[in-house]
N, C-alpha and C. Protein backbone atom coordinates (compact mmCIF):
# COMPACT_ATOMS: atom_id res chain seq x y z
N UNK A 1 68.04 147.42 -17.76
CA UNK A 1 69.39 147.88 -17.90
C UNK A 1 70.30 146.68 -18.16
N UNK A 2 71.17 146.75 -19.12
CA UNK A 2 72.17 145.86 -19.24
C UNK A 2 72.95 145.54 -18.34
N UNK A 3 74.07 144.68 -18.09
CA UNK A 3 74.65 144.20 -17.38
C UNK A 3 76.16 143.88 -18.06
N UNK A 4 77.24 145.09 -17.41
CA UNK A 4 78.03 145.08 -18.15
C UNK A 4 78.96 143.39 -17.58
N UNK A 5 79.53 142.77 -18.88
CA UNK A 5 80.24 141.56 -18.40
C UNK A 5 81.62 141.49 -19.02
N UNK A 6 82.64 141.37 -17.94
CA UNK A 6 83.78 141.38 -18.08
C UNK A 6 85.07 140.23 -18.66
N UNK A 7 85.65 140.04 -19.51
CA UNK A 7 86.15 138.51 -19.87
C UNK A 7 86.51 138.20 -19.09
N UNK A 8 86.92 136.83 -18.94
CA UNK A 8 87.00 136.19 -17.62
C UNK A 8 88.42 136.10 -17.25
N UNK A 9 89.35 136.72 -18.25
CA UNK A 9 90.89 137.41 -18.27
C UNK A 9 91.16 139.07 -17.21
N UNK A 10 90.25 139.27 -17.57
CA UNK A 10 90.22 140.63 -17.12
C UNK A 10 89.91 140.58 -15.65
N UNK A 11 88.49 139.61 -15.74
CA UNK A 11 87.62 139.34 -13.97
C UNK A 11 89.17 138.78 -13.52
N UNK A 12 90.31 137.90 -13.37
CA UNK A 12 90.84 137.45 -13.03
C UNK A 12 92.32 138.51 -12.63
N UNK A 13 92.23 139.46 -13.45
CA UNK A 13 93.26 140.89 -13.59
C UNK A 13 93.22 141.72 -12.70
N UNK A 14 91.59 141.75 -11.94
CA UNK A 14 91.07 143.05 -11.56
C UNK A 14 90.60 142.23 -9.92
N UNK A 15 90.89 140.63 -9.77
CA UNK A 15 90.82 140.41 -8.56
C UNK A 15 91.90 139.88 -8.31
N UNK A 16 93.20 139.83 -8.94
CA UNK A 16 94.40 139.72 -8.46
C UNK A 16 95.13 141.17 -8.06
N UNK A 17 94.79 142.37 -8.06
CA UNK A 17 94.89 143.52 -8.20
C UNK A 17 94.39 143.95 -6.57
N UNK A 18 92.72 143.73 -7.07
CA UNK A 18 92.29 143.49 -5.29
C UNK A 18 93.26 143.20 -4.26
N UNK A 19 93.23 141.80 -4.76
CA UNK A 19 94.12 141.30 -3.47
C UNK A 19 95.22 141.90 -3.58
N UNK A 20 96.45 141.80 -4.17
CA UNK A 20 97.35 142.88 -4.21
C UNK A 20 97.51 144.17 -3.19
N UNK A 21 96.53 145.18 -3.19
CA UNK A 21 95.76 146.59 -2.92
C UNK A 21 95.58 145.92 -1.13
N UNK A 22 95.00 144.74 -1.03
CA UNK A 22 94.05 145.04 0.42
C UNK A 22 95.08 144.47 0.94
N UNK A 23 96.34 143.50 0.54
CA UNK A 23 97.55 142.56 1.36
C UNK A 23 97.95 143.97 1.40
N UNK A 24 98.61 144.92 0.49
CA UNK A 24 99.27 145.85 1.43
C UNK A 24 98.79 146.55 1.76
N UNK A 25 97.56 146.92 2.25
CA UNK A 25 96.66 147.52 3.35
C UNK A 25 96.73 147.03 4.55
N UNK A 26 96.53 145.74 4.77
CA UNK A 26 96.82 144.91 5.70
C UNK A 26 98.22 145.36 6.24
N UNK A 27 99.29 145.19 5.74
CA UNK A 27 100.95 145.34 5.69
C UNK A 27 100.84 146.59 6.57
N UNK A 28 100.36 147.24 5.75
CA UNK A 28 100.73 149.16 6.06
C UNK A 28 99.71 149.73 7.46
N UNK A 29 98.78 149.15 7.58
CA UNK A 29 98.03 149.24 9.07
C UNK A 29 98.80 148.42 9.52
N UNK A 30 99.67 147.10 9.73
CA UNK A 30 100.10 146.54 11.12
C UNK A 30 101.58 147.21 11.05
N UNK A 31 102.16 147.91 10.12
CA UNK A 31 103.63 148.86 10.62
C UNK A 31 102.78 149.95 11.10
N UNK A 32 101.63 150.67 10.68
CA UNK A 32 101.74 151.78 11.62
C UNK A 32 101.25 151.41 12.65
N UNK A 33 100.60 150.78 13.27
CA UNK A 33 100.23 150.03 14.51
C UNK A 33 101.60 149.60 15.24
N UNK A 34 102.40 149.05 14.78
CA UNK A 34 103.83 148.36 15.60
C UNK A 34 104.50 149.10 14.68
N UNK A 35 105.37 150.76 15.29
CA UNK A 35 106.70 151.08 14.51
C UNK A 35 107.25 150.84 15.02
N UNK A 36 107.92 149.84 15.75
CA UNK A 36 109.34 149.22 16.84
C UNK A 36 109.30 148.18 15.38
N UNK A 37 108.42 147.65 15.08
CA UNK A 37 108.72 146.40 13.99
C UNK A 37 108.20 146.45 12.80
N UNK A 38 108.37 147.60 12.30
CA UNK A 38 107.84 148.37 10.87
C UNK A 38 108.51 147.48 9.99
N UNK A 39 109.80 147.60 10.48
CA UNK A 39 110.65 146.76 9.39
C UNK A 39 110.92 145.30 9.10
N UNK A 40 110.34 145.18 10.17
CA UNK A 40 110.05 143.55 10.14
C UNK A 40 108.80 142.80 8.88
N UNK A 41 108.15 143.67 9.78
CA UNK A 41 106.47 143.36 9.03
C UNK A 41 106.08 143.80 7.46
N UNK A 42 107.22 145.08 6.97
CA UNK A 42 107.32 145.41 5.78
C UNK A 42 108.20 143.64 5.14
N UNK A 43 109.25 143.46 5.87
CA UNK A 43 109.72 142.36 4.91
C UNK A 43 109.06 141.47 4.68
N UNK A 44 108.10 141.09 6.02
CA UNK A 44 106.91 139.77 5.55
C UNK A 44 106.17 140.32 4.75
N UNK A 45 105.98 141.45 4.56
CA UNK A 45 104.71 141.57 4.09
C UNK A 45 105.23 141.72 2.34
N UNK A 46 106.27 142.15 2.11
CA UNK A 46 106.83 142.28 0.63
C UNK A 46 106.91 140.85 -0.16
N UNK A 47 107.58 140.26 1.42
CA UNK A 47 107.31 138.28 0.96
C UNK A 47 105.55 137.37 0.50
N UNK A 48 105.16 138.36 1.37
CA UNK A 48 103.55 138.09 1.13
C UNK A 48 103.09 138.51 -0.13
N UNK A 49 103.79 139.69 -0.24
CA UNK A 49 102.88 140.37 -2.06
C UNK A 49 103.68 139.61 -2.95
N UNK A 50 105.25 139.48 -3.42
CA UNK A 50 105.06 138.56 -4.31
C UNK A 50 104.58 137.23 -4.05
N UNK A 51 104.14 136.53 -3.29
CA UNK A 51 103.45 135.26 -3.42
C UNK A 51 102.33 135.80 -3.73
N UNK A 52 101.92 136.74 -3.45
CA UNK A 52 100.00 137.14 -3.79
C UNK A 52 100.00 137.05 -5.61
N UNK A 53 100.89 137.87 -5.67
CA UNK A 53 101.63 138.18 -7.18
C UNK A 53 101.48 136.93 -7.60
N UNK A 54 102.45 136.28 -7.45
CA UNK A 54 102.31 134.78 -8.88
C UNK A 54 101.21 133.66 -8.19
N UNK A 55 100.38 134.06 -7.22
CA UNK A 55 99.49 133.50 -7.08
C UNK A 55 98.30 133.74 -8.47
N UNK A 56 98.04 135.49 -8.06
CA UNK A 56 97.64 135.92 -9.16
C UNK A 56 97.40 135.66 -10.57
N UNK A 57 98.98 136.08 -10.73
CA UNK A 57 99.58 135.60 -12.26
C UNK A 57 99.31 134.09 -12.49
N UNK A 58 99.62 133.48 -11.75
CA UNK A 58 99.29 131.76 -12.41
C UNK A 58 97.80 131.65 -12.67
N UNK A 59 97.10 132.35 -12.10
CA UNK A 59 95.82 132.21 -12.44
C UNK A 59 94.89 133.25 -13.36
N UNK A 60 95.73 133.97 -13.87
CA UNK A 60 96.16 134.71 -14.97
C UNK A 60 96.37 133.95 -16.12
N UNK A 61 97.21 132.93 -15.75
CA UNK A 61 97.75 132.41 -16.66
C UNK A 61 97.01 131.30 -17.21
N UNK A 62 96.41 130.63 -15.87
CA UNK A 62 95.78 129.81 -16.57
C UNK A 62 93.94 129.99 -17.39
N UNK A 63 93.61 131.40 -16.88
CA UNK A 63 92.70 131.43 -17.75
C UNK A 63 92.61 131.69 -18.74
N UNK A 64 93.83 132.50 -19.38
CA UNK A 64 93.91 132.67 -20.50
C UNK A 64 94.37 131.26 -21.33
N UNK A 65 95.29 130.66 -20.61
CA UNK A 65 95.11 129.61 -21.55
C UNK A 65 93.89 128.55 -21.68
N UNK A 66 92.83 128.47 -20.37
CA UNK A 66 91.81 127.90 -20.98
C UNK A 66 91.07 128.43 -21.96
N UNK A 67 90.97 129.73 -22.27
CA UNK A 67 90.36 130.45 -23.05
C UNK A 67 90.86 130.20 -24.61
N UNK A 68 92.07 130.27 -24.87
CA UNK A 68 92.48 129.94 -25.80
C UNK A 68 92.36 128.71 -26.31
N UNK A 69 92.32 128.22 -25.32
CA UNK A 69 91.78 125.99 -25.95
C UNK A 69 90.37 125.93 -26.56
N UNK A 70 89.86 127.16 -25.61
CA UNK A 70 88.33 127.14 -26.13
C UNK A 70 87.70 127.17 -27.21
């Protein structure tokens, strides 16, 4: 059986996405666990996804541009 293989733009799309998905999983189990500080933990945690975000994206970014040098 073949082995499907993904560009290495995409592998990088689809595990910044991940992480994305499981940080606010994380987020959304510790507000419903603590609703006295739902609103707390939503703001860290919104602070947390965009850093996950252009964590992501920069590395987004930079594979596509190694790809393109290539």
């Amino acid at each position: 059986m073949a082995q499907m293989e993904l560009g290495a733009d995409k592998r990088e799309i689809a595990w910044s996405a991940l992480s994305l998905g499981v940080t606010a999983l994380v987020f959304k189990g510790a507000a419903w666990s603590y609703p006295q500080g739902a609103d707390t933990i939503w703001l860290v945690g919104a602070a947390t996804l965009v850093a996950v975000g252009l964590l992501g994206a920069r590395d987004i970014w930079r594979v596509r541009r190694e790809g393109a040098a290539a």
